[in-house]
C-alpha atoms as a PDB file:
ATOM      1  CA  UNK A   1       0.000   0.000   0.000  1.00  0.00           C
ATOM      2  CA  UNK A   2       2.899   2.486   0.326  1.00  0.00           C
ATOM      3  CA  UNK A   3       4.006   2.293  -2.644  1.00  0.00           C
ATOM      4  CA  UNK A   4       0.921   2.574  -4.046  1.00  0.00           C
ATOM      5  CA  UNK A   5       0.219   6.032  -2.421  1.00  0.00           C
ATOM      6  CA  UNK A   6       4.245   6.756  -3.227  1.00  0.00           C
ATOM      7  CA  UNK A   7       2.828   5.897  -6.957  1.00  0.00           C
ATOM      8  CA  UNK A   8      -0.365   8.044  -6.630  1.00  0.00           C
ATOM      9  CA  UNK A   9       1.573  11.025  -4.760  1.00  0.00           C
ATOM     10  CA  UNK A  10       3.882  11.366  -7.834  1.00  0.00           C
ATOM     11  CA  UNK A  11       1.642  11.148 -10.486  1.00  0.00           C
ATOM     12  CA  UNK A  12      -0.574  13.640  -8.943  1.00  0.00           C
ATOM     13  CA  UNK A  13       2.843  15.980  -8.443  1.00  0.00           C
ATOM     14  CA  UNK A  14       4.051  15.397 -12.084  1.00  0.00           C
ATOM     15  CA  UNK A  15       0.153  16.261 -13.546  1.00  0.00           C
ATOM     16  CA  UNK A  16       0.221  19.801 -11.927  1.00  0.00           C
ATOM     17  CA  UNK A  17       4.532  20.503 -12.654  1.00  0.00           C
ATOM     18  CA  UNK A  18       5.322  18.431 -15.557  1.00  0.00           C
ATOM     19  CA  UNK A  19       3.251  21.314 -18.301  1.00  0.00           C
ATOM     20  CA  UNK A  20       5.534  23.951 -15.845  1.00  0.00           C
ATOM     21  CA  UNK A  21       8.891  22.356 -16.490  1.00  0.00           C
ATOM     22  CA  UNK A  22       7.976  21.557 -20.159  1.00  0.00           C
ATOM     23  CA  UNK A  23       7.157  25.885 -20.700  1.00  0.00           C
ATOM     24  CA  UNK A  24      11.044  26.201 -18.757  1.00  0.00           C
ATOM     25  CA  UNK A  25      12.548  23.851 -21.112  1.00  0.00           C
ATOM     26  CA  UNK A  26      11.153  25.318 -23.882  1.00  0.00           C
ATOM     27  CA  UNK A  27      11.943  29.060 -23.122  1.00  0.00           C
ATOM     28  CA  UNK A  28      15.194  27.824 -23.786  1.00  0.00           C
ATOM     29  CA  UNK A  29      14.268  26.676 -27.336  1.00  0.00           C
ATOM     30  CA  UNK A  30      15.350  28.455 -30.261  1.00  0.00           C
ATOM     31  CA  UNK A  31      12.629  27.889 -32.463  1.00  0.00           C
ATOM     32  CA  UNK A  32       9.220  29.463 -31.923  1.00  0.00           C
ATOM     33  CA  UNK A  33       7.465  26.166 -31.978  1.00  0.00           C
ATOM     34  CA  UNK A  34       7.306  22.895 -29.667  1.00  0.00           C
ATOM     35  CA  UNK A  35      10.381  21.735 -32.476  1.00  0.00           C
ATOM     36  CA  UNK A  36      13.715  21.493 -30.583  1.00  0.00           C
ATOM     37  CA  UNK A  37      16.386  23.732 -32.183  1.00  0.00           C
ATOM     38  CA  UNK A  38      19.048  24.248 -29.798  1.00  0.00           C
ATOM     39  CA  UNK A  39      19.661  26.165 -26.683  1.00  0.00           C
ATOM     40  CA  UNK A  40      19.234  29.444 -26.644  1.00  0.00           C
ATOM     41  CA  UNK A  41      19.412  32.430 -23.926  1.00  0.00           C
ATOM     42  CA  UNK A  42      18.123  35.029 -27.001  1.00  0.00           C
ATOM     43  CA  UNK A  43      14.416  35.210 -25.679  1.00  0.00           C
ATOM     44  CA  UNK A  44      15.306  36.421 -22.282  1.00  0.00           C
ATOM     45  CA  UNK A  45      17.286  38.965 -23.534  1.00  0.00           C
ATOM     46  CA  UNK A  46      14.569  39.759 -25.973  1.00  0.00           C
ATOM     47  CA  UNK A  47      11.873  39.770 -22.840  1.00  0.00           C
ATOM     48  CA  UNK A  48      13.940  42.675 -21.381  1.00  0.00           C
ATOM     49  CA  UNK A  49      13.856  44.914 -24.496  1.00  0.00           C
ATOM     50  CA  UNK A  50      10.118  44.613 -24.941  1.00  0.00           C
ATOM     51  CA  UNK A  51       8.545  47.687 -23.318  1.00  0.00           C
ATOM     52  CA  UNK A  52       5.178  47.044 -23.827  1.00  0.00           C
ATOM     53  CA  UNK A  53       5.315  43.532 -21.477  1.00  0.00           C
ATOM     54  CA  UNK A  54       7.788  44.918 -19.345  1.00  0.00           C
ATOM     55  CA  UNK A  55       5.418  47.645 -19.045  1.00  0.00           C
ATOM     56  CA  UNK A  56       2.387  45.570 -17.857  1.00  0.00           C
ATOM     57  CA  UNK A  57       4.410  43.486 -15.998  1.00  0.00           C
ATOM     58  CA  UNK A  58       5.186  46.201 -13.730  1.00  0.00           C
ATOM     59  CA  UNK A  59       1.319  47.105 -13.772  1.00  0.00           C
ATOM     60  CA  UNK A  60       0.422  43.940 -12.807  1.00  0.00           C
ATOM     61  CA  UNK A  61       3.099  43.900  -9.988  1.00  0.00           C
ATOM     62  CA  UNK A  62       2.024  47.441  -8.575  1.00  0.00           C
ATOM     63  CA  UNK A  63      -1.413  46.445  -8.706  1.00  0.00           C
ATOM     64  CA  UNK A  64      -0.699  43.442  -6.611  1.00  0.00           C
ATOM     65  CA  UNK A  65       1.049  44.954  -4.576  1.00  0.00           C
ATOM     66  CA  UNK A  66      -1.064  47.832  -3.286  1.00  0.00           C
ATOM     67  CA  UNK A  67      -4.449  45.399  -3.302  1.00  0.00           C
ATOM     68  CA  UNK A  68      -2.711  43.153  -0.941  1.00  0.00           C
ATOM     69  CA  UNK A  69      -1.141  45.959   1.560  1.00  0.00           C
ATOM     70  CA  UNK A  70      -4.698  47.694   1.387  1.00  0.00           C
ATOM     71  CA  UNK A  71      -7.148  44.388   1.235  1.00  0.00           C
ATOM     72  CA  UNK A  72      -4.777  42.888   4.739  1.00  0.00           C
ATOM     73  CA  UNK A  73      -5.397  46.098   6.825  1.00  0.00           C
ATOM     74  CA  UNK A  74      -9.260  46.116   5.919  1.00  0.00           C
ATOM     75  CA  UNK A  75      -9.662  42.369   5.938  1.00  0.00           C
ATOM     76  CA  UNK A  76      -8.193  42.662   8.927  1.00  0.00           C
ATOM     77  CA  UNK A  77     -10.187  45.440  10.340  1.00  0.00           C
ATOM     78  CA  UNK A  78     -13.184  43.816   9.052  1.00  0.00           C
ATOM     79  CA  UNK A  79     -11.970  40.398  10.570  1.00  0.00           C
ATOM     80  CA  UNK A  80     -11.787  41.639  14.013  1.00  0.00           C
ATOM     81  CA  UNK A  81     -14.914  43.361  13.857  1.00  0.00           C
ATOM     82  CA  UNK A  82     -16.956  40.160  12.711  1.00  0.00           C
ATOM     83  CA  UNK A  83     -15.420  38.790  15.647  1.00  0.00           C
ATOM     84  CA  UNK A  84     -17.106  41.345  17.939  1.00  0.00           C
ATOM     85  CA  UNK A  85     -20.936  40.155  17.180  1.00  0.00           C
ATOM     86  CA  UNK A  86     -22.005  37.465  18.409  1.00  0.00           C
ATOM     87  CA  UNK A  87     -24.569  34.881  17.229  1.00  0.00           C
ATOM     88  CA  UNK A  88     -26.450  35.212  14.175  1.00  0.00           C
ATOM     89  CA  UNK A  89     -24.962  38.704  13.500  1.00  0.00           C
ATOM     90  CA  UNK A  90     -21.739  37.158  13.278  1.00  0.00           C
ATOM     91  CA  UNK A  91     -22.596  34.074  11.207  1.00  0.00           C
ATOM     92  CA  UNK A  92     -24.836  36.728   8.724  1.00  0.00           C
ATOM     93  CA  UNK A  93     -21.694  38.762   8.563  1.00  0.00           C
ATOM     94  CA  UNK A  94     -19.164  36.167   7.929  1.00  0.00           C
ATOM     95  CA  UNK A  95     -21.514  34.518   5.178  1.00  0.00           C
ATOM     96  CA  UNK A  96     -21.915  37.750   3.291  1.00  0.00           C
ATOM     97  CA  UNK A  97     -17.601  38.035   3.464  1.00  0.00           C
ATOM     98  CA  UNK A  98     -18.040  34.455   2.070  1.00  0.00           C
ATOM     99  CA  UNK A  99     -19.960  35.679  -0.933  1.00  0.00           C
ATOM    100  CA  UNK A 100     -17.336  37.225  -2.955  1.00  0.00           C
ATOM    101  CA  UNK A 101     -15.315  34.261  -2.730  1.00  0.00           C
ATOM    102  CA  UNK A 102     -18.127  32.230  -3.632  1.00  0.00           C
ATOM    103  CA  UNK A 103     -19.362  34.222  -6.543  1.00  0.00           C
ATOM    104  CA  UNK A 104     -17.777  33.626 -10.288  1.00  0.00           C
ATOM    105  CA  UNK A 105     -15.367  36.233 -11.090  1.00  0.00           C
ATOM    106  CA  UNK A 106     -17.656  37.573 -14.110  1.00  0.00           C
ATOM    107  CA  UNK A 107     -20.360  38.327 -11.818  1.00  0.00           C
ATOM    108  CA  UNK A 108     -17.993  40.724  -9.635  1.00  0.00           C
ATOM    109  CA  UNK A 109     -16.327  42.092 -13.241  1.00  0.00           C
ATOM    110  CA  UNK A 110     -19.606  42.547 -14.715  1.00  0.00           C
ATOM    111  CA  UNK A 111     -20.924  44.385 -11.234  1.00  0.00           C
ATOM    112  CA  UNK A 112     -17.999  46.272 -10.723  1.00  0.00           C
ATOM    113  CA  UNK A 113     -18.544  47.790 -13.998  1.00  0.00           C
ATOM    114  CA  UNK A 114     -21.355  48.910 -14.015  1.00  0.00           C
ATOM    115  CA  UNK A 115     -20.650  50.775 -10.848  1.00  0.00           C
ATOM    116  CA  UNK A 116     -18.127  52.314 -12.039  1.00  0.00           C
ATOM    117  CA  UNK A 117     -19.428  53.238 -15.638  1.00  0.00           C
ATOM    118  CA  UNK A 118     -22.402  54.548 -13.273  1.00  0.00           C
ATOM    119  CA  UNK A 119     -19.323  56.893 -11.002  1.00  0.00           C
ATOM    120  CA  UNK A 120     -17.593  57.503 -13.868  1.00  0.00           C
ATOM    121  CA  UNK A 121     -20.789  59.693 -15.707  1.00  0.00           C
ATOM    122  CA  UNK A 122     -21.643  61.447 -12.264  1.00  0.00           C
ATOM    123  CA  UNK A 123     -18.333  62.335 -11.264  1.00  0.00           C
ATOM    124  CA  UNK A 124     -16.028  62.325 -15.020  1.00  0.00           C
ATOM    125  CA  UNK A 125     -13.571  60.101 -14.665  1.00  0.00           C
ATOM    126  CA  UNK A 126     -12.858  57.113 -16.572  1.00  0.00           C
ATOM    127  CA  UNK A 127     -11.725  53.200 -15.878  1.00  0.00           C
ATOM    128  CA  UNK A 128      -8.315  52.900 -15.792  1.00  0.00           C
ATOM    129  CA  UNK A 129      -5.693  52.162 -12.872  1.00  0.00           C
ATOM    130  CA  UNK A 130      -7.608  53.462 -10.055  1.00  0.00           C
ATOM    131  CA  UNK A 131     -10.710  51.144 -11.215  1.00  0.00           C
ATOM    132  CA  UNK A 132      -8.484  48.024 -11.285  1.00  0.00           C
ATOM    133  CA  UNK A 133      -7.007  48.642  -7.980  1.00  0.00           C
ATOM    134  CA  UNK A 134     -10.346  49.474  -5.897  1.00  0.00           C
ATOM    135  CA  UNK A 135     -11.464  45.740  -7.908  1.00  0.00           C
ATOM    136  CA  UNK A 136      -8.637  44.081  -7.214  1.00  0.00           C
ATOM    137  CA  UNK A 137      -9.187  45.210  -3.382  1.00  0.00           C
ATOM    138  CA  UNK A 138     -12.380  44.415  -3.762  1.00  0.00           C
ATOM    139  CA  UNK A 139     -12.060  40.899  -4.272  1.00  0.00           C
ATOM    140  CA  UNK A 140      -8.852  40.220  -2.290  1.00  0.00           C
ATOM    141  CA  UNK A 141     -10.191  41.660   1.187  1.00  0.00           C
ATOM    142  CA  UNK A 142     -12.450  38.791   2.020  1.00  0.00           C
ATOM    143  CA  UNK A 143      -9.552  36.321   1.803  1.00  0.00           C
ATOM    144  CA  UNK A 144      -7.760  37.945   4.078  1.00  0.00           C
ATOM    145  CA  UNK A 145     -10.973  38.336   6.371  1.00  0.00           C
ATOM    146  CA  UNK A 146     -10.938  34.196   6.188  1.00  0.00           C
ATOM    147  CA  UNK A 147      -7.414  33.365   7.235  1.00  0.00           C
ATOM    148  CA  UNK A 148      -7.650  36.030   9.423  1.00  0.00           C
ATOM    149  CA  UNK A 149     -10.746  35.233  11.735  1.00  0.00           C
ATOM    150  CA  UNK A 150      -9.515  31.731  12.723  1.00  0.00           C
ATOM    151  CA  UNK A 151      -6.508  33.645  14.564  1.00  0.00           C
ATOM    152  CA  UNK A 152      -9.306  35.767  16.418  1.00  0.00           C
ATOM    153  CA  UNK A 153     -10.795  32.658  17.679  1.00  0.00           C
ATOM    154  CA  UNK A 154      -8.206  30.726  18.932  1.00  0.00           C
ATOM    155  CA  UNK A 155      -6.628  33.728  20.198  1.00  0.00           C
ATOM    156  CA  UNK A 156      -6.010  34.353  24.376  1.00  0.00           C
ATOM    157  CA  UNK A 157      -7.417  37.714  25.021  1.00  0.00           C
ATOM    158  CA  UNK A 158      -6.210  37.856  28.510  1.00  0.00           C
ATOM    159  CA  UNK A 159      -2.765  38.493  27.548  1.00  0.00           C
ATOM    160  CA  UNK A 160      -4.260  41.609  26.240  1.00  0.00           C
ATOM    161  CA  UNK A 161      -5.773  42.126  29.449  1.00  0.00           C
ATOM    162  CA  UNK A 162      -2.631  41.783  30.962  1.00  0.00           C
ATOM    163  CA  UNK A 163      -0.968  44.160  28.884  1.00  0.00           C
ATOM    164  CA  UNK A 164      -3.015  46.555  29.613  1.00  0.00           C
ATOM    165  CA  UNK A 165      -3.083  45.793  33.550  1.00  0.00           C
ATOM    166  CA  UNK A 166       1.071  46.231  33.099  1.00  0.00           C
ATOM    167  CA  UNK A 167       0.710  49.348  31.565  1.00  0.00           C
ATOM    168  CA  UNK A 168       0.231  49.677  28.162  1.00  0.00           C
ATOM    169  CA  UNK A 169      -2.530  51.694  26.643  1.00  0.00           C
ATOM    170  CA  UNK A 170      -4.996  50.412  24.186  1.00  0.00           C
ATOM    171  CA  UNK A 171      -2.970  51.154  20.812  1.00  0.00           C
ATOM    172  CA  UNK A 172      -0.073  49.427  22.347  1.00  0.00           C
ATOM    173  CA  UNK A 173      -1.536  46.433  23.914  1.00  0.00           C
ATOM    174  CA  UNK A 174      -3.622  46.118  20.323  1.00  0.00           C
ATOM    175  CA  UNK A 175      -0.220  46.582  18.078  1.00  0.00           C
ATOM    176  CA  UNK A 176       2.136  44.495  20.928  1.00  0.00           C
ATOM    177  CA  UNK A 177      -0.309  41.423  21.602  1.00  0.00           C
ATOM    178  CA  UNK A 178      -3.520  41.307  18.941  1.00  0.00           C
ATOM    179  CA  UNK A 179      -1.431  42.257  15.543  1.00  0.00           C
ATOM    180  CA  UNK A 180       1.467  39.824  16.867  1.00  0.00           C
ATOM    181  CA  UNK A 181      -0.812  36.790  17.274  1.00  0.00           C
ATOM    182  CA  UNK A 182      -2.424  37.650  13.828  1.00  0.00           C
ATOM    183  CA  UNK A 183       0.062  38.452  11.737  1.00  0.00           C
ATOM    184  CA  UNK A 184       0.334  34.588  10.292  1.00  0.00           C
ATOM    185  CA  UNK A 185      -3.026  35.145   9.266  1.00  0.00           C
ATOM    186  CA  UNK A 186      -2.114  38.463   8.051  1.00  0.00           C
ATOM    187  CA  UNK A 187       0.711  37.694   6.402  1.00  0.00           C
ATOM    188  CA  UNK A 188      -1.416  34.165   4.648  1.00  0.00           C
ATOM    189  CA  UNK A 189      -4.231  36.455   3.676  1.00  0.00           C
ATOM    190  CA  UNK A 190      -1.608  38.909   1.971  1.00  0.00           C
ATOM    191  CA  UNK A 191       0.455  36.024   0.083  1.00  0.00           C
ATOM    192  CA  UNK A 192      -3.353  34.752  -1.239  1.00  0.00           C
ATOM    193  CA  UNK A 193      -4.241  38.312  -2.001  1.00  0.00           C
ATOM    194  CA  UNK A 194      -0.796  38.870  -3.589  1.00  0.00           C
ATOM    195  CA  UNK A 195      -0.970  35.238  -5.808  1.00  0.00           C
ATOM    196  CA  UNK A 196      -4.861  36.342  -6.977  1.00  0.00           C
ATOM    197  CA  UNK A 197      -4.689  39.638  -7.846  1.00  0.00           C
ATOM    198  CA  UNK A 198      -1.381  38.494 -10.301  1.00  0.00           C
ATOM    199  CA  UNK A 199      -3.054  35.411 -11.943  1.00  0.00           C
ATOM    200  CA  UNK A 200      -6.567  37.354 -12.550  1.00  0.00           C
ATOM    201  CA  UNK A 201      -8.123  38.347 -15.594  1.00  0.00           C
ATOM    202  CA  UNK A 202     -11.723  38.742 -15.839  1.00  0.00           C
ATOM    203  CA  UNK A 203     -12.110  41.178 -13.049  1.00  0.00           C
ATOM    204  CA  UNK A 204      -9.157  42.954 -14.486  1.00  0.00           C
ATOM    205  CA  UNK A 205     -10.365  42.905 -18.381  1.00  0.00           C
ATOM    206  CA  UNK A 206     -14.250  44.796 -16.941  1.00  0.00           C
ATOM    207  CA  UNK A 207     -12.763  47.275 -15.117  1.00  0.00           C
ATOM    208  CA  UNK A 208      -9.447  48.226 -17.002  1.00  0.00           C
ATOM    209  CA  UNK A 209     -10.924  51.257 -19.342  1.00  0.00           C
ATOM    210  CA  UNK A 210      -9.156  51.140 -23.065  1.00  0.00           C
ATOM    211  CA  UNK A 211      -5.830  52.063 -22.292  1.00  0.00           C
ATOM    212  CA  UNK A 212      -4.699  50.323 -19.043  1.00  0.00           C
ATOM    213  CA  UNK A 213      -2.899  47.105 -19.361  1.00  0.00           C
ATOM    214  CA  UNK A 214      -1.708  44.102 -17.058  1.00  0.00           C
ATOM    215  CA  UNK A 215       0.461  41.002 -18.388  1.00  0.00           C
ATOM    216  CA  UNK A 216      -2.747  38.729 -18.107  1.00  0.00           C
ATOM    217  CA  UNK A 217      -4.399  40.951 -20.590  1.00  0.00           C
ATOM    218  CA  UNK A 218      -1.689  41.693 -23.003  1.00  0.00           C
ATOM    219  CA  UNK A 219      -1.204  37.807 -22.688  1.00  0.00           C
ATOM    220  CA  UNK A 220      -4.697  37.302 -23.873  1.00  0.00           C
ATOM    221  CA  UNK A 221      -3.890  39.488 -27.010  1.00  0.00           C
ATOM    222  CA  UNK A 222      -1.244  37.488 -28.002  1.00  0.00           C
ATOM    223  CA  UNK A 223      -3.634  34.872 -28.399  1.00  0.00           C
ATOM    224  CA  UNK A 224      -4.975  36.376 -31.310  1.00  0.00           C
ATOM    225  CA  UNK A 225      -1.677  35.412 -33.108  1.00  0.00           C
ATOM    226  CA  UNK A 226       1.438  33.325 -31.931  1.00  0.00           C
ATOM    227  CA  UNK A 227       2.487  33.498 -28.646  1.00  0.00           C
ATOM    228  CA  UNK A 228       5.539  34.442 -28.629  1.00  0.00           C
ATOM    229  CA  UNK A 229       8.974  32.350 -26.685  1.00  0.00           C
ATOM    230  CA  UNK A 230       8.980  35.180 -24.478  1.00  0.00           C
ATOM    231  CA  UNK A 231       5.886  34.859 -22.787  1.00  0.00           C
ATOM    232  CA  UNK A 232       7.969  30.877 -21.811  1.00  0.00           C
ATOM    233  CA  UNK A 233      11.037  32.638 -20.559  1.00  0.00           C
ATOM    234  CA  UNK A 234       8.426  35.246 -18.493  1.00  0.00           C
ATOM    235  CA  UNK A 235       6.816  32.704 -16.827  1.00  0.00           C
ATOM    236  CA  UNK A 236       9.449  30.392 -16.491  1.00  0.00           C
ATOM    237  CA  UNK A 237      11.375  33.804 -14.569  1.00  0.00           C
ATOM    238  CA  UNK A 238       7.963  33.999 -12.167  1.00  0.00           C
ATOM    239  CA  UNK A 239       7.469  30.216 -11.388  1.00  0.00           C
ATOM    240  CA  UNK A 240      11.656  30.212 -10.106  1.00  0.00           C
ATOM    241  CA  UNK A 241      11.043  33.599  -8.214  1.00  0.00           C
ATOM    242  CA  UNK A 242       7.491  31.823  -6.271  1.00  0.00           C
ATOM    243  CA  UNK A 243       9.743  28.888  -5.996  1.00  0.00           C
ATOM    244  CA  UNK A 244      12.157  30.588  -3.955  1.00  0.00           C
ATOM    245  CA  UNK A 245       9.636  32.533  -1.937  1.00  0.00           C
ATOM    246  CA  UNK A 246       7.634  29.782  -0.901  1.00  0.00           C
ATOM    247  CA  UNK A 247      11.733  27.808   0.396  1.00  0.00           C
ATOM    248  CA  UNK A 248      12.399  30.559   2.078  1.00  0.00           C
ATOM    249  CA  UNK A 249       9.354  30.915   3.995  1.00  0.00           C
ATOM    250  CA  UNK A 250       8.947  27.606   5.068  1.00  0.00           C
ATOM    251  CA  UNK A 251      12.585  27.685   6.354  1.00  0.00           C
ATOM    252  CA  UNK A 252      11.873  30.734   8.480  1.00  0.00           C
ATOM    253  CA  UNK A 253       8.335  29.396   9.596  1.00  0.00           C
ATOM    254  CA  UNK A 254      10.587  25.702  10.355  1.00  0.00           C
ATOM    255  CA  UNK A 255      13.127  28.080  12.354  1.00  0.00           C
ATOM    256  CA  UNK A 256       9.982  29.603  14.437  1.00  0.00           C
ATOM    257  CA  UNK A 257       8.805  26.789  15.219  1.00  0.00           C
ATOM    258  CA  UNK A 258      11.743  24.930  16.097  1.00  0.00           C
ATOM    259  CA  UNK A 259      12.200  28.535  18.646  1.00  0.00           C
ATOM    260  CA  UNK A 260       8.591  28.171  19.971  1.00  0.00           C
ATOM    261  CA  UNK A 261       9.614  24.054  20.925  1.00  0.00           C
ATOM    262  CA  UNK A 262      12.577  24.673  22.869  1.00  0.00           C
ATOM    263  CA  UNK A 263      10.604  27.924  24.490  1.00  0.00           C
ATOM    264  CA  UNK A 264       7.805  24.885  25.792  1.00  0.00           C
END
């Protein structure tokens, strides 16, 4: 039976990273189709003189980078007041948090659209970067909210008490003892906000305007013709950089948790 589930557990792991390592191996091709012609470094250099994807690549990164900082301080907020109610206040609260994630993503696009074509003729303005990010918070908060809440539960509230009995105000007893006990939550919610708000598209592509532009939508205009080697070598630069992010977190949450053993 072992190596049955050995068996399974592989197969499982080459289905989701055997397409990934095949669009690495090929970046390095130098043909433009799936027809080995040598090895090649020409279509990362080439990636780095494009301006117009190096240009939405750094859209897409800015976006994802302000949703996340702004959806983990409101999930947050929101989190901890969710916690607050009690009862069926609560549970009605957390279930309408729950709806965004629930909902397709071309009912929130389609929404989101409409209320901001709707701003947009009252107060002149049109869709552009400002739309995309207030979307992209839009959909990343309540992720946060649901790593984050768990944290609230579980949490021991009378080490806040006792930080305030010691003598710490309410701002410092709240940033000393509740922010430190949530900030794996936090810090979850922001990596799942972070990872969404990079890989979406249909929100994006409703609430963009004409002239704004993210790599998932300039990637869906090269479908049109041939996708070009350097959309490989882009995405085989990504997957390595998420690759080492994820090592390097687990070693540091390993390292905490090998400090919070010897602490017990």
């Amino acid at each position: 039976m072992k190596k049955i589930s050995k068996l399974y557990t592989a197969l499982i792991i080459a289905f989701m990273y055997l397409p990934i390592l095949v669009l690495i191996a090929f970046s390095f091709n130098d043909g433009k189709t799936f027809v080995w012609k040598g090895f090649t470094l020409r279509w990362y250099t080439d990636l780095f003189k494009d301006s117009l994807i190096i240009s939405s690549l750094w859209n897409t990164l800015l976006i994802a980078l302000l949703a996340s900082v702004f959806a983990t301080i409101l999930g947050t907020m929101a989190a901890i007041g969710i916690n607050n109610f009690k009862g069926k206040k609560r549970i009605l609260l957390q279930n309408a948090s729950n709806i965004e994630i629930l909902s397709p993503d071309i009912v929130t696009g389609v929404s989101l659209m409409l209320m901001f074509s709707l701003l947009g003729v009252a107060f002149h303005f049109r869709m552009g970067f400002l739309t995309v990010l207030l979307a992209h918070i839009t959909f990343c908060t309540p992720y946060v909210v649901l790593n984050v809440l768990p944290r609230l539960r579980h949490m021991d509230y009378s080490v806040y008490e006792a930080a305030l009995d010691l003598g710490c105000n309410q701002w410092q007893a709240f940033r000393k003892v509740v922010i430190h006990e949530l900030m794996p939550g936090m810090f979850t919610g922001f990596l799942m906000s972070f990872t969404f708000s990079m890989d979406d598209f249909v929100i994006t592509y409703f609430t963009r305007g004409a002239s704004f532009q993210t790599l998932s939508i300039q990637i869906y205009t090269m479908t049109h013709q041939r996708i070009s080697p350097k959309i490989n070598a882009l995405s085989a630069l990504m997957f390595i950089v998420v690759l080492v992010l994820m090592i390097i977190i687990n070693l540091k949450d390993r390292k905490l948790e090998k400090r919070e053993g010897l602490r017990v």
